[in-house]
C-alpha atoms as a PDB file:
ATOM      1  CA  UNK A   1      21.692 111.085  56.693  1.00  0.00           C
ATOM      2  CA  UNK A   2      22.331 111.162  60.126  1.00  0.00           C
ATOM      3  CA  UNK A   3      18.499 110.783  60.790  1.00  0.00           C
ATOM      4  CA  UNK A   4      17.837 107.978  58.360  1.00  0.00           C
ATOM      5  CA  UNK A   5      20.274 105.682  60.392  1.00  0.00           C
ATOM      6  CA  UNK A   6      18.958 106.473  63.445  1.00  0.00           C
ATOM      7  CA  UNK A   7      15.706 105.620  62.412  1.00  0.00           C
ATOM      8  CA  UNK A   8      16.769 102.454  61.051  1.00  0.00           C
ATOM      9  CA  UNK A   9      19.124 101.958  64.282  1.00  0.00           C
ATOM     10  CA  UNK A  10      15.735 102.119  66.031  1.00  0.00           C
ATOM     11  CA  UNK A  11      13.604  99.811  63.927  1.00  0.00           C
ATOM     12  CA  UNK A  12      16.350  97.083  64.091  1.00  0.00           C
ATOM     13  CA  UNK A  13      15.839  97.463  67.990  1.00  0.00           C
ATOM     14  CA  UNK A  14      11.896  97.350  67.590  1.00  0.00           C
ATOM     15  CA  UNK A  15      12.284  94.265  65.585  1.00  0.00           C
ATOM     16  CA  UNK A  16      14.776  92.497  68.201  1.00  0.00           C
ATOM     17  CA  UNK A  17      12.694  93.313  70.631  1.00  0.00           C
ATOM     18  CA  UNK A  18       9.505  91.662  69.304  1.00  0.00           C
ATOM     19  CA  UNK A  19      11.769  88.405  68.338  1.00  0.00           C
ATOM     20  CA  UNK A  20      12.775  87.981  71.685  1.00  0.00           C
ATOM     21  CA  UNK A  21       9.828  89.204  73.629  1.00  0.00           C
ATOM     22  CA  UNK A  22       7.703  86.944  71.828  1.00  0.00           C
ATOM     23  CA  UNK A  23      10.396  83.784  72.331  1.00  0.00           C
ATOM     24  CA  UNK A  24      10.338  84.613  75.966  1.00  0.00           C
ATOM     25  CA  UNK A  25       6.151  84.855  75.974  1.00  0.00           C
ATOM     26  CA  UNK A  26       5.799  81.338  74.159  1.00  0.00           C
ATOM     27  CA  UNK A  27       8.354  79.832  76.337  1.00  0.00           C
ATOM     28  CA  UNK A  28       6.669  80.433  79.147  1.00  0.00           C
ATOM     29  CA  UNK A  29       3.150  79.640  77.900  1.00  0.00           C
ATOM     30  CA  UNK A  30       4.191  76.458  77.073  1.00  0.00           C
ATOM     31  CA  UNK A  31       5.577  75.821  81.065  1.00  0.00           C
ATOM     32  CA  UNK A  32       2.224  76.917  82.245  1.00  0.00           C
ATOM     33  CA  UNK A  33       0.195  74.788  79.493  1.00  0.00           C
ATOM     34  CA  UNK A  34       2.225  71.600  80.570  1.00  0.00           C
ATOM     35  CA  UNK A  35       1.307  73.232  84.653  1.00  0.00           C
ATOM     36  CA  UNK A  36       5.132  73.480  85.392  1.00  0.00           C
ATOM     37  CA  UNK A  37       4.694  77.214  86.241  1.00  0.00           C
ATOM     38  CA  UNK A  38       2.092  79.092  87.639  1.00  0.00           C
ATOM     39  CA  UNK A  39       2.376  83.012  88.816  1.00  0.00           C
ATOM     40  CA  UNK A  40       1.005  85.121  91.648  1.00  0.00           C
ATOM     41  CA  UNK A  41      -2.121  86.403  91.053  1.00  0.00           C
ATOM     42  CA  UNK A  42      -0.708  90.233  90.330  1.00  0.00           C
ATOM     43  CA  UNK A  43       1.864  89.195  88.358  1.00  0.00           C
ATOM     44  CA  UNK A  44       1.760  89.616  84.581  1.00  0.00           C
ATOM     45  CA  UNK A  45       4.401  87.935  82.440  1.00  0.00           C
ATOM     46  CA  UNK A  46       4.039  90.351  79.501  1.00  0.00           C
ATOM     47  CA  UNK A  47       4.319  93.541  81.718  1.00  0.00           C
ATOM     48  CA  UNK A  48       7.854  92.426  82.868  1.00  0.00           C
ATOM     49  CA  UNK A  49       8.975  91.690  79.887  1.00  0.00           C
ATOM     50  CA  UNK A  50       8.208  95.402  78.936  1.00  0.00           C
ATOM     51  CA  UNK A  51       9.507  96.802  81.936  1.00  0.00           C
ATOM     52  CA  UNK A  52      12.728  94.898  81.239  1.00  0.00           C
ATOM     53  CA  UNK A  53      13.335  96.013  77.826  1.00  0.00           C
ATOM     54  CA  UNK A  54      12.504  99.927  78.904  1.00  0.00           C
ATOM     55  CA  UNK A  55      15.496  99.127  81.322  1.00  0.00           C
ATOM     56  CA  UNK A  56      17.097  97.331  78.632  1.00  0.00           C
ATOM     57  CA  UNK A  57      17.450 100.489  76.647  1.00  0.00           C
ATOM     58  CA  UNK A  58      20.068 102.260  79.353  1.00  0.00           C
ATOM     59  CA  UNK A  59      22.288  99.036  80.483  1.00  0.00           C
ATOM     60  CA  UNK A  60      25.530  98.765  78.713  1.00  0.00           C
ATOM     61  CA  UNK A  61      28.778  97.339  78.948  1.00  0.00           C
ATOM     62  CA  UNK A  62      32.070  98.540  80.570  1.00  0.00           C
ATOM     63  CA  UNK A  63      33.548  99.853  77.472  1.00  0.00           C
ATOM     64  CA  UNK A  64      29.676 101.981  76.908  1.00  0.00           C
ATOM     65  CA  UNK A  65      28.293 100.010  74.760  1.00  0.00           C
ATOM     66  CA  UNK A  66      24.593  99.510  74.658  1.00  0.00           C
ATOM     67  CA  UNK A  67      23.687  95.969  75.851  1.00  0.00           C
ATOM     68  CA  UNK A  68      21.315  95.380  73.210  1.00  0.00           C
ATOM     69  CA  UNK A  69      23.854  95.799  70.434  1.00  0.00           C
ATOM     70  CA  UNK A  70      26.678  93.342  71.937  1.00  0.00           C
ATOM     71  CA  UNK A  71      24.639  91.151  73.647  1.00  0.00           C
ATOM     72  CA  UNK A  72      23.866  87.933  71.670  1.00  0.00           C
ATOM     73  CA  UNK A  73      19.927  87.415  70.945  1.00  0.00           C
ATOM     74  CA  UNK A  74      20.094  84.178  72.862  1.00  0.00           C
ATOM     75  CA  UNK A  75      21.583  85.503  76.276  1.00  0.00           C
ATOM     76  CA  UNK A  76      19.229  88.549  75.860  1.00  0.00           C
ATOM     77  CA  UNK A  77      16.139  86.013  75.784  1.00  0.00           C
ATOM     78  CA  UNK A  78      17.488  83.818  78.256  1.00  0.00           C
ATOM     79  CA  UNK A  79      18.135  86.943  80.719  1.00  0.00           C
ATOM     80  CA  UNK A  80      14.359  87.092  80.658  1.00  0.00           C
ATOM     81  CA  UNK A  81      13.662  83.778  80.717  1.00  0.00           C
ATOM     82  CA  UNK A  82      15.387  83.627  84.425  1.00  0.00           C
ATOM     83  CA  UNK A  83      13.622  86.717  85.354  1.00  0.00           C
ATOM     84  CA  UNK A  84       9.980  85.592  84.536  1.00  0.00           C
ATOM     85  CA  UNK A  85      10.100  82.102  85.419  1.00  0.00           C
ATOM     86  CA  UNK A  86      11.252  83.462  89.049  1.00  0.00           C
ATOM     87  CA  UNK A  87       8.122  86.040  89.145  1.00  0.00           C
ATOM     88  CA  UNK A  88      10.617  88.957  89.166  1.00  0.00           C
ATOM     89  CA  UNK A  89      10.437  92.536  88.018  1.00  0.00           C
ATOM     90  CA  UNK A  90      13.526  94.965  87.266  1.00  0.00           C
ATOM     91  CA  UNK A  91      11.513  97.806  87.601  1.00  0.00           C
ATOM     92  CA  UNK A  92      10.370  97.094  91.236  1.00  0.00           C
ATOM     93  CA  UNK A  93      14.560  96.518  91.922  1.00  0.00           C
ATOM     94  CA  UNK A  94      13.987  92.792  92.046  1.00  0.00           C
ATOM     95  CA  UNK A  95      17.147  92.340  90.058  1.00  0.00           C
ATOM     96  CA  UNK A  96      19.419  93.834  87.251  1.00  0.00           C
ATOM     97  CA  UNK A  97      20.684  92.740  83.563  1.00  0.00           C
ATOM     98  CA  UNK A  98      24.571  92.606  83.640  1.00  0.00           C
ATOM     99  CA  UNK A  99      26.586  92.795  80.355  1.00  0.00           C
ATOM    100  CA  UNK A 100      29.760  90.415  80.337  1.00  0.00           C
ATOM    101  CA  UNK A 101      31.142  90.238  77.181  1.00  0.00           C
ATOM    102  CA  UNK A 102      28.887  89.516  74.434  1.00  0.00           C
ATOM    103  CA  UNK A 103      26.261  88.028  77.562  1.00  0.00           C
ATOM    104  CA  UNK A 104      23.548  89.290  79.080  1.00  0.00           C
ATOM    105  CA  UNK A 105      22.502  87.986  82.616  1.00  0.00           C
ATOM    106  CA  UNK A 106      20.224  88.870  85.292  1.00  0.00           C
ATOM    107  CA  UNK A 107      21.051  88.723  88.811  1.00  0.00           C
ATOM    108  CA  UNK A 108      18.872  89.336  91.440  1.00  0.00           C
ATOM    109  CA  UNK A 109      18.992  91.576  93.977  1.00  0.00           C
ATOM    110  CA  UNK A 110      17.743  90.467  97.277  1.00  0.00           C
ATOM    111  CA  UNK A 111      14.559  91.980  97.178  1.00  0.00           C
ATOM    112  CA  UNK A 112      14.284  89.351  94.258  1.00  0.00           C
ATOM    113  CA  UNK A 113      15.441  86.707  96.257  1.00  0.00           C
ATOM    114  CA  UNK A 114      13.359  87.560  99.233  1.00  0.00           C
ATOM    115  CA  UNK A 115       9.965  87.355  96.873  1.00  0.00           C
ATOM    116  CA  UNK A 116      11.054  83.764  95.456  1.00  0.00           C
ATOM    117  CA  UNK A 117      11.478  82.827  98.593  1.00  0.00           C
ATOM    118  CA  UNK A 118       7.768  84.043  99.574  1.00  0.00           C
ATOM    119  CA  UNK A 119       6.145  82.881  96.679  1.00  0.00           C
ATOM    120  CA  UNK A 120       8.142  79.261  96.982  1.00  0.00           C
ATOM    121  CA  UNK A 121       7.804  78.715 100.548  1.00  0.00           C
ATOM    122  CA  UNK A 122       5.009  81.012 101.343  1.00  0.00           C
ATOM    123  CA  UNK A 123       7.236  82.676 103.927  1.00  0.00           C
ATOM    124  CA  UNK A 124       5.157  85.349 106.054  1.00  0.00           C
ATOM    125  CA  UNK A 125       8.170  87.419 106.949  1.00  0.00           C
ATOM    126  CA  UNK A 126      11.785  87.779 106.106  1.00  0.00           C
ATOM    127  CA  UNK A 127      13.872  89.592 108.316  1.00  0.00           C
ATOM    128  CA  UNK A 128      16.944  90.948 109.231  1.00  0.00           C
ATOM    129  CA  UNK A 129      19.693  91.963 112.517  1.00  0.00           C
ATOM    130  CA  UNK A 130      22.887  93.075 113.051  1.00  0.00           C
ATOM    131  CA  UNK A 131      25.029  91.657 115.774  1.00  0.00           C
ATOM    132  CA  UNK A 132      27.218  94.125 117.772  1.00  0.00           C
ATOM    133  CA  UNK A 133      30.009  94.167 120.443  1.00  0.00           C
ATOM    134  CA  UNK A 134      28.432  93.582 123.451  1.00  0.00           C
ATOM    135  CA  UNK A 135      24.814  92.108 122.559  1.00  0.00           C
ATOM    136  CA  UNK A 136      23.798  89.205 124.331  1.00  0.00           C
ATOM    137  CA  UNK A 137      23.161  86.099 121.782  1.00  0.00           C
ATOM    138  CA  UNK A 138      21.623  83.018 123.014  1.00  0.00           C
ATOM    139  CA  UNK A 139      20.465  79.932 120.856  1.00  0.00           C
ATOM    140  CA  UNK A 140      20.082  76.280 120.745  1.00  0.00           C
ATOM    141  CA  UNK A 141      21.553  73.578 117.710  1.00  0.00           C
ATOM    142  CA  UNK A 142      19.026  71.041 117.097  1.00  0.00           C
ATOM    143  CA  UNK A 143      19.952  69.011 113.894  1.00  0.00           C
ATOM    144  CA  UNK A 144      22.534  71.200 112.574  1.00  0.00           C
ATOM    145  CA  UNK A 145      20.562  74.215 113.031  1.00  0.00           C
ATOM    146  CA  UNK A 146      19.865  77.307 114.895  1.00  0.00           C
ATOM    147  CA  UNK A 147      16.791  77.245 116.758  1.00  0.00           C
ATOM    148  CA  UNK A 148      15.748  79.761 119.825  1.00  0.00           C
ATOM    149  CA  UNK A 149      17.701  82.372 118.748  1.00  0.00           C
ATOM    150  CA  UNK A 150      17.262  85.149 121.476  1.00  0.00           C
ATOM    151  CA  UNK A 151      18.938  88.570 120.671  1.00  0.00           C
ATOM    152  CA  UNK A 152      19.294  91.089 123.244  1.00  0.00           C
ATOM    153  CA  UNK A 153      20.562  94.691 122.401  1.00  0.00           C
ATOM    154  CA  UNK A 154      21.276  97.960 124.407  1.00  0.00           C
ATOM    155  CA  UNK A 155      21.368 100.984 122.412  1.00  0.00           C
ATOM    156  CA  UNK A 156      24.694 102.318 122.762  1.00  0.00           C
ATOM    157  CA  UNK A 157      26.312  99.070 121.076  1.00  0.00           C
ATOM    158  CA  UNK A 158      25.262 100.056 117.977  1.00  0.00           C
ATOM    159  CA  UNK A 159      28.698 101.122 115.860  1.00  0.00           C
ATOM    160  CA  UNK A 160      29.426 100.036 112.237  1.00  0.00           C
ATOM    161  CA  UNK A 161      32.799  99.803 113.366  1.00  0.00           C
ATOM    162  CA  UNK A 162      31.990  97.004 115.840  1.00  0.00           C
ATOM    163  CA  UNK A 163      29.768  94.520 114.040  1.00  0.00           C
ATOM    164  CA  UNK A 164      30.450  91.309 115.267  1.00  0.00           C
ATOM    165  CA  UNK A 165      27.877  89.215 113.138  1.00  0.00           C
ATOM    166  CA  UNK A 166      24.133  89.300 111.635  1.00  0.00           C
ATOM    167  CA  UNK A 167      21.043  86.616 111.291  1.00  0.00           C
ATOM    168  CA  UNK A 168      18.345  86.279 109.315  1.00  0.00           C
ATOM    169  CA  UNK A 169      14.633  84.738 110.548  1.00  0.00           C
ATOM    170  CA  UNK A 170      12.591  83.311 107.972  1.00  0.00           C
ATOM    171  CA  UNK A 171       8.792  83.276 109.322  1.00  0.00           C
ATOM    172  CA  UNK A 172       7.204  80.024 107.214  1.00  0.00           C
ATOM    173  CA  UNK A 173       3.235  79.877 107.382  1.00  0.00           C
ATOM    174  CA  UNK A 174       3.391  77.059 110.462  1.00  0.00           C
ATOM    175  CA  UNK A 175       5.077  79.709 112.331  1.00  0.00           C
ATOM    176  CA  UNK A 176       8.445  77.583 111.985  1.00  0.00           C
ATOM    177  CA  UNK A 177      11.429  79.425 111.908  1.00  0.00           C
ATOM    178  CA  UNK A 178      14.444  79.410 109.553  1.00  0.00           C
ATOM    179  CA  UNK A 179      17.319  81.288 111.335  1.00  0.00           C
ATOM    180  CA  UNK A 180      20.870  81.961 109.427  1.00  0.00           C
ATOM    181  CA  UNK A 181      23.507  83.166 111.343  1.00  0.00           C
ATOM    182  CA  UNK A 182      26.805  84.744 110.451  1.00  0.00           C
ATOM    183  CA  UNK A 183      30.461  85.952 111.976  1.00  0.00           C
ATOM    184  CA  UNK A 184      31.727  89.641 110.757  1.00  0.00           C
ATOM    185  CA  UNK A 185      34.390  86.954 109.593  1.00  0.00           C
ATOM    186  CA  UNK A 186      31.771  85.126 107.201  1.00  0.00           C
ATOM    187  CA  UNK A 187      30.168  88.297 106.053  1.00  0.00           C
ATOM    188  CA  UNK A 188      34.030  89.725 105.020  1.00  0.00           C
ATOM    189  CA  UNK A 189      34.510  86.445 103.155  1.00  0.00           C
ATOM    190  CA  UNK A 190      31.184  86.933 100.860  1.00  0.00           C
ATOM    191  CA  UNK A 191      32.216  90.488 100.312  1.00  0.00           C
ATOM    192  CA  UNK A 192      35.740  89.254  99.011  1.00  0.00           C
ATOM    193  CA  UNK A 193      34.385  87.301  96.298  1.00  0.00           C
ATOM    194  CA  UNK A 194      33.003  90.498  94.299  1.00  0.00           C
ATOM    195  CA  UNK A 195      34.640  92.208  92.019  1.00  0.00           C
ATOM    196  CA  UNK A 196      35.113  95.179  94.351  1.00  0.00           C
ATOM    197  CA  UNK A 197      37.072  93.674  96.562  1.00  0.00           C
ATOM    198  CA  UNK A 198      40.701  94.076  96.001  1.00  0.00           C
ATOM    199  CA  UNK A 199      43.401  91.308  96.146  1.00  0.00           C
ATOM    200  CA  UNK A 200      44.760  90.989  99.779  1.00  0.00           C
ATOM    201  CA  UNK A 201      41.887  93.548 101.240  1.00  0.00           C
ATOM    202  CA  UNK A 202      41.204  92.218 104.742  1.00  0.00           C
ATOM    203  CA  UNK A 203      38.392  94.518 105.807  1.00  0.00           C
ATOM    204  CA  UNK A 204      36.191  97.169 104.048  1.00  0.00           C
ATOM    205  CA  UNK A 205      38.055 100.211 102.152  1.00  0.00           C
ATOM    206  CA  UNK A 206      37.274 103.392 104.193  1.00  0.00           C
ATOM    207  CA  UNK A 207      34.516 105.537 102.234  1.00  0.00           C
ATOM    208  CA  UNK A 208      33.217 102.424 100.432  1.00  0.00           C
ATOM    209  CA  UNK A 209      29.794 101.264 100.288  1.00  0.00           C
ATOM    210  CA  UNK A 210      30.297  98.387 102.492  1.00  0.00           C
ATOM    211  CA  UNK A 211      31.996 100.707 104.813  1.00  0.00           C
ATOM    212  CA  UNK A 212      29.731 103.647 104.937  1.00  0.00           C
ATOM    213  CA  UNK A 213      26.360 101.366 104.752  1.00  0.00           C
ATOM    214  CA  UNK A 214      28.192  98.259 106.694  1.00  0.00           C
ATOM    215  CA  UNK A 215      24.579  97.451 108.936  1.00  0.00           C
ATOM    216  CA  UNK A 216      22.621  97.045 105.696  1.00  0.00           C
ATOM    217  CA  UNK A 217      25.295  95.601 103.690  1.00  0.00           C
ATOM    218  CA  UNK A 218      25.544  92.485 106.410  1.00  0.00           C
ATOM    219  CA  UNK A 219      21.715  92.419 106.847  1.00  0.00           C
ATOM    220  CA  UNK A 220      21.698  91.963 102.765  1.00  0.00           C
ATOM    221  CA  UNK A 221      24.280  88.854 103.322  1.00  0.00           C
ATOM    222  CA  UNK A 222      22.667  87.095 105.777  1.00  0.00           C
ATOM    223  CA  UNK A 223      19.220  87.873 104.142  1.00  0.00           C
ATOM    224  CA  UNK A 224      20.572  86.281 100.647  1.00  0.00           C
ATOM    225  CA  UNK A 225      22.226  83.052 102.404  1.00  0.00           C
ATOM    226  CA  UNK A 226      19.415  82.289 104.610  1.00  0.00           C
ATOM    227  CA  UNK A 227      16.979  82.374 101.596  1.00  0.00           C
ATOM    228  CA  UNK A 228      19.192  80.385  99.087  1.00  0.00           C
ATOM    229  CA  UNK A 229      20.429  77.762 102.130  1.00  0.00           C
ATOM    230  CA  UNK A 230      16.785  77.098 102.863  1.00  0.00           C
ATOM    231  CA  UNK A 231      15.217  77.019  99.393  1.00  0.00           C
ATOM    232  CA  UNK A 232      17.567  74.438  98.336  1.00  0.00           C
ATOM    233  CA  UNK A 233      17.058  72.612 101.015  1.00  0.00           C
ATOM    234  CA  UNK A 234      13.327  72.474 100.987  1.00  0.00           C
ATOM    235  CA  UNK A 235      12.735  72.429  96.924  1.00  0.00           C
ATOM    236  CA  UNK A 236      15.236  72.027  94.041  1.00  0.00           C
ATOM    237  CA  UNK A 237      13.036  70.152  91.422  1.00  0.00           C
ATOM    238  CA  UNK A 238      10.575  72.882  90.858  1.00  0.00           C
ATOM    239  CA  UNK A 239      11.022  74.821  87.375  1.00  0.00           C
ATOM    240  CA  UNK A 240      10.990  78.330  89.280  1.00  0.00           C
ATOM    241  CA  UNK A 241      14.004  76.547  91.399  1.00  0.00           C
ATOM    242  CA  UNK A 242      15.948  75.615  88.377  1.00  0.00           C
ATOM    243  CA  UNK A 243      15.903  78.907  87.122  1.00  0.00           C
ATOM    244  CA  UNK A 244      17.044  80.342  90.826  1.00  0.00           C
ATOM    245  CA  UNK A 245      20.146  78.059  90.495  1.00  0.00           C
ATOM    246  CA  UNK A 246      20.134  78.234  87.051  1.00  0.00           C
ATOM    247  CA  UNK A 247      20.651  82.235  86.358  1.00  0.00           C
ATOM    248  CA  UNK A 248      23.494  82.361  89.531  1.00  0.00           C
ATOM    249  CA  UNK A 249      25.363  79.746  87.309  1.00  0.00           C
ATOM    250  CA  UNK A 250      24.650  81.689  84.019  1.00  0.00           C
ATOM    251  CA  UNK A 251      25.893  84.786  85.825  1.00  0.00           C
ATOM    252  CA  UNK A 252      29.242  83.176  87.086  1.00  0.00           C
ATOM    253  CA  UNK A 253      29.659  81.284  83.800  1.00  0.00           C
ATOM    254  CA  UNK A 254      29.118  84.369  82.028  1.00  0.00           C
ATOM    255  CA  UNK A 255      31.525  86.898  84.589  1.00  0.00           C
ATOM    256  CA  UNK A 256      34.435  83.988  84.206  1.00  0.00           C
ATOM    257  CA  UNK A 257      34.680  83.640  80.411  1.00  0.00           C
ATOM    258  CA  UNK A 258      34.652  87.651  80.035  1.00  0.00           C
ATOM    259  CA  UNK A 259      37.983  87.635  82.260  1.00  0.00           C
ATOM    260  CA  UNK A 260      39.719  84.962  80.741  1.00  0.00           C
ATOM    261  CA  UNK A 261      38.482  86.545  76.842  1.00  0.00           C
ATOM    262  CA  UNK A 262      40.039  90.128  78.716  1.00  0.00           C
ATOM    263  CA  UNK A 263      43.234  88.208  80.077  1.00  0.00           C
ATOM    264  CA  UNK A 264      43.747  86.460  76.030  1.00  0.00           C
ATOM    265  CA  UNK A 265      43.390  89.424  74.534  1.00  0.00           C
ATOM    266  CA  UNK A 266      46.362  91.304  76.539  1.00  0.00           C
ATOM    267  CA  UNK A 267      49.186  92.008  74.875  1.00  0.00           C
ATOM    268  CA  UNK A 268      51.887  88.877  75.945  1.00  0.00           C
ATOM    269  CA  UNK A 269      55.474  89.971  76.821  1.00  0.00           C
ATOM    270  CA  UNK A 270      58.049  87.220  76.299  1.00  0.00           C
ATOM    271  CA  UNK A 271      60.843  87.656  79.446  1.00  0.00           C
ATOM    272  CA  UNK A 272      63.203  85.209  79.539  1.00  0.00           C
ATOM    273  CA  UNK A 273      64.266  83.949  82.873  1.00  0.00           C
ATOM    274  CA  UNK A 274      67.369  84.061  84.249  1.00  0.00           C
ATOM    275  CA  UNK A 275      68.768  80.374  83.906  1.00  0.00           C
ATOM    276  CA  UNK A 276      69.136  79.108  87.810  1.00  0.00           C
ATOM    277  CA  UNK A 277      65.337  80.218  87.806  1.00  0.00           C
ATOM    278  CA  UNK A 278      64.095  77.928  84.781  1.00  0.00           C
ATOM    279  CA  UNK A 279      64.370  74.732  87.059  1.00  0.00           C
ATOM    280  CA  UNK A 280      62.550  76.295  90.053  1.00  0.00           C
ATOM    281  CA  UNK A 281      59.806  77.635  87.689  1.00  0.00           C
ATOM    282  CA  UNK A 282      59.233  74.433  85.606  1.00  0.00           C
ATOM    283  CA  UNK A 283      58.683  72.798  89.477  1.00  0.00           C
ATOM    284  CA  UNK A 284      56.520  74.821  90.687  1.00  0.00           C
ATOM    285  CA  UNK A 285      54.270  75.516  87.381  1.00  0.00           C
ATOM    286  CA  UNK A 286      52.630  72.448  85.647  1.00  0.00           C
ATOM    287  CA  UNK A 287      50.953  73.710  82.563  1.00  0.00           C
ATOM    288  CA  UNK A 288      49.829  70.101  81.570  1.00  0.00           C
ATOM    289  CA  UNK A 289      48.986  68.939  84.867  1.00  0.00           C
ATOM    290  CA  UNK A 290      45.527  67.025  84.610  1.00  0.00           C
ATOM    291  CA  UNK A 291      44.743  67.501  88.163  1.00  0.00           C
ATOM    292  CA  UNK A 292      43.529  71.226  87.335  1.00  0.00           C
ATOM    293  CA  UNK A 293      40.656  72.275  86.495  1.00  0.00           C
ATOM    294  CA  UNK A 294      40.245  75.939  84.767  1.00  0.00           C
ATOM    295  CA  UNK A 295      36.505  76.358  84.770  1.00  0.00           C
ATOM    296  CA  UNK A 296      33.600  74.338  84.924  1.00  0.00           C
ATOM    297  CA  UNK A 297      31.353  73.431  82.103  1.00  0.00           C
ATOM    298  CA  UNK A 298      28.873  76.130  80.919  1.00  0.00           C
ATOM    299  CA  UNK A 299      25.351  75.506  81.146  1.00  0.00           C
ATOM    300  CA  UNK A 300      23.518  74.357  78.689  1.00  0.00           C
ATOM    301  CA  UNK A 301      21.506  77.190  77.172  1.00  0.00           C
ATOM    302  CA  UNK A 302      18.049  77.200  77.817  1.00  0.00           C
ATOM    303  CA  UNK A 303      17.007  78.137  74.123  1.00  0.00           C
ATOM    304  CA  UNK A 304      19.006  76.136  71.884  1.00  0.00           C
ATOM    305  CA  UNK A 305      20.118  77.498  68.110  1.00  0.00           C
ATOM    306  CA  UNK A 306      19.927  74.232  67.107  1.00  0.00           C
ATOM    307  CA  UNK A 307      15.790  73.694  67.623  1.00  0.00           C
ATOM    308  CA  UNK A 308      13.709  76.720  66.569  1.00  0.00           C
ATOM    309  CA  UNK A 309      14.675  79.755  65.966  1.00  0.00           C
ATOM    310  CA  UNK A 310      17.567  81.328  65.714  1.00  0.00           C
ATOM    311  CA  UNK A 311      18.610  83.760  68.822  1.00  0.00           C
END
C-alpha cells in the first residue's frame, strides 16, 4: 500500500512538472518570437528549467514541507519565469527558490545579479574591496557620482573587526567605470533588513555569518547595490529588466503576506487595560487612521488564471 501511493505521489509530481515546465517553455518562446528576449549563446532555456526542478525536489518550507506540494502551480511557474527571462541557473548558484507560505520565489544570489548585469550592460569586470581603518581613499564627485576612486592599502590594516566601508567597480566595454561606495554604517543597515537580524541588533552577533565572513559579506553588499543602482539607471524598459525588478517585488510581496498570514493565525489574548491607560492608548493608536498604509499592492501575476490555463 505504502508503495502504490508513493508511486502515485510521484506521478502527480511528473505530471506538475510537465504542466509547468511546458507553461514556462511557451512563455518564453513567445518573448523571443515577438524579439523581446534573446539569450547568450550557451544558454539553454530548457536545461534550466530542468536543473531547477532537480533542485526543486529538496526545497521546502519552514514547517518541512516539500515546496512542490504547498506551493501554488502559478508561483511555481512564475519562479521560473523570473529565473529564465534573467538568463539564470540555480544549479551554477545564480539564485535560490524560497517557499513563503503557499509561494514560491526566486531570489538571486549575487552571482545572479553580477551575470544580468554582464549580459545587460556587457560589463567586462565586476569587482569588489573592502575598506579598512587606516587605508587611504581618494576620489572625485562629478554629477553625483564617484569617479577616480584611488584605494591605497598596507597589509597590516586588514581586520574584520575594523572595516570601515567597501566599493564596487563596474568595468563597462568603453572602459567607463561604475564605482559604488559604502560606510560600515550603510552595509549594517542592509544587513538589518533580513530576517536574521534581530530587533535592536546594532552590529553583527559574534559567531554569525556576517561576523565570521564580515570581508565577503560587505564585498557581496556593495557588489549587489552597485549592480542594481546602475542597471536601473541605464535600462528599465527591457523585458529581462522587468523581471530583475519584477522577482525582488514578488519576493518581498511574497515574505510580507506570509508574516502577516503567521501573525492572524496566532492565538489573540484579550487583556483589558487598566482604565487611566484606555485614554493614553486610544491617542496614541489609530486603527482607522487613513494616513497608513499596511502593505503595498501585490503584483500582478505574470500568468493569469483568468487567460489560459489554469496554474
Amino acid at each position: 500500500m505504502t508503495n502504490q501511493v508513493a508511486t502515485q505521489s510521484q506521478s502527480q509530481v511528473a505530471v506538475k512538472q510537465k504542466s509547468i515546465a511546458d507553461q514556462v517553455q511557451n512563455k518564453v518562446r513567445e518573448f523571443q518570437e515577438r524579439g523581446e528576449l534573446h539569450f547568450p549563446a550557451n544558454y539553454s532555456p530548457d536545461n534550466a528549467v530542468k536543473s531547477a526542478w532537480l533542485v526543486l525536489q529538496s526545497v521546502k518550507d519552514r514547517n518541512n514541507k516539500p515546496a512542490l506540494e504547498v506551493c501554488t502551480k502559478d508561483s511555481v511557474a512564475n519562479a521560473l519565469l523570473d529565473m529564465v527571462v534573467q538568463g539564470l541557473n540555480p544549479m551554477k548558484k545564480q539564485g535560490y527558490f524560497i517557499v513563503y507560505g503557499n509561494q514560491l520565489t526566486f531570489q538571486r544570489s549575487y552571482f545572479g545579479t553580477m551575470a544580468v548585469t554582464k549580459r545587460v550592460t556587457g560589463a567586462k569586470n565586476i569587482d569588489a574591496a573592502v575598506i579598512y581603518e587606516g587605508d587611504d581613499v581618494e576620489y572625485e564627485m562629478k554629477n553625483g557620482r564617484v569617479v577616480n576612486l584611488v584605494h591605497k592599502q598596507k597589509f597590516g590594516n586588514i581586520n574584520k573587526e575594523k572595516i570601515v566601508g567597501a566599493y564596487c567597480i563596474i568595468e563597462l566595454p568603453d572602459n567607463e567605470l561604475y564605482t559604488e561606495l559604502m560606510t560600515i554604517d550603510e552595509l549594517r543597515k542592509a544587513w538589518s533588513k533580513a530576517q536574521f537580524w534581530g530587533k535592536g541588533q546594532e552590529k553583527e552577533k559574534e559567531g554569525s555569518t556576517h561576523d565570521e565572513f564580515k570581508q565577503e559579506m560587505a564585498k557581496k553588499t556593495v557588489i549587489n547595490r552597485a549592480c542594481k543602482k546602475f542597471l536601473n539607471s541605464s535600462d528599465d524598459s527591457s523585458l529581462v529588466m522587468q523581471h530583475f525588478n519584477g522577482s525582488d517585488e514578488r519576493h518581498e510581496d511574497a515574505q510580507l503576506q506570509a508574516e502577516i498570514d503567521e501573525n492572524a493565525n496566532r492565538e489573540i489574548i484579550d487583556i483589558t487595560p487598566e482604565p487611566e491607560l484606555i485614554e493614553q492608548s486610544q491617542e496614541v493608536i489609530q486603527v482607522n487612521d487613513p494616513e497608513t498604509t499596511i502593505i503595498e499592492p501585490q503584483q500582478e501575476a505574470l500568468f493569469e488564471t483568468s487567460k489560459g490555463p489554469d496554474f
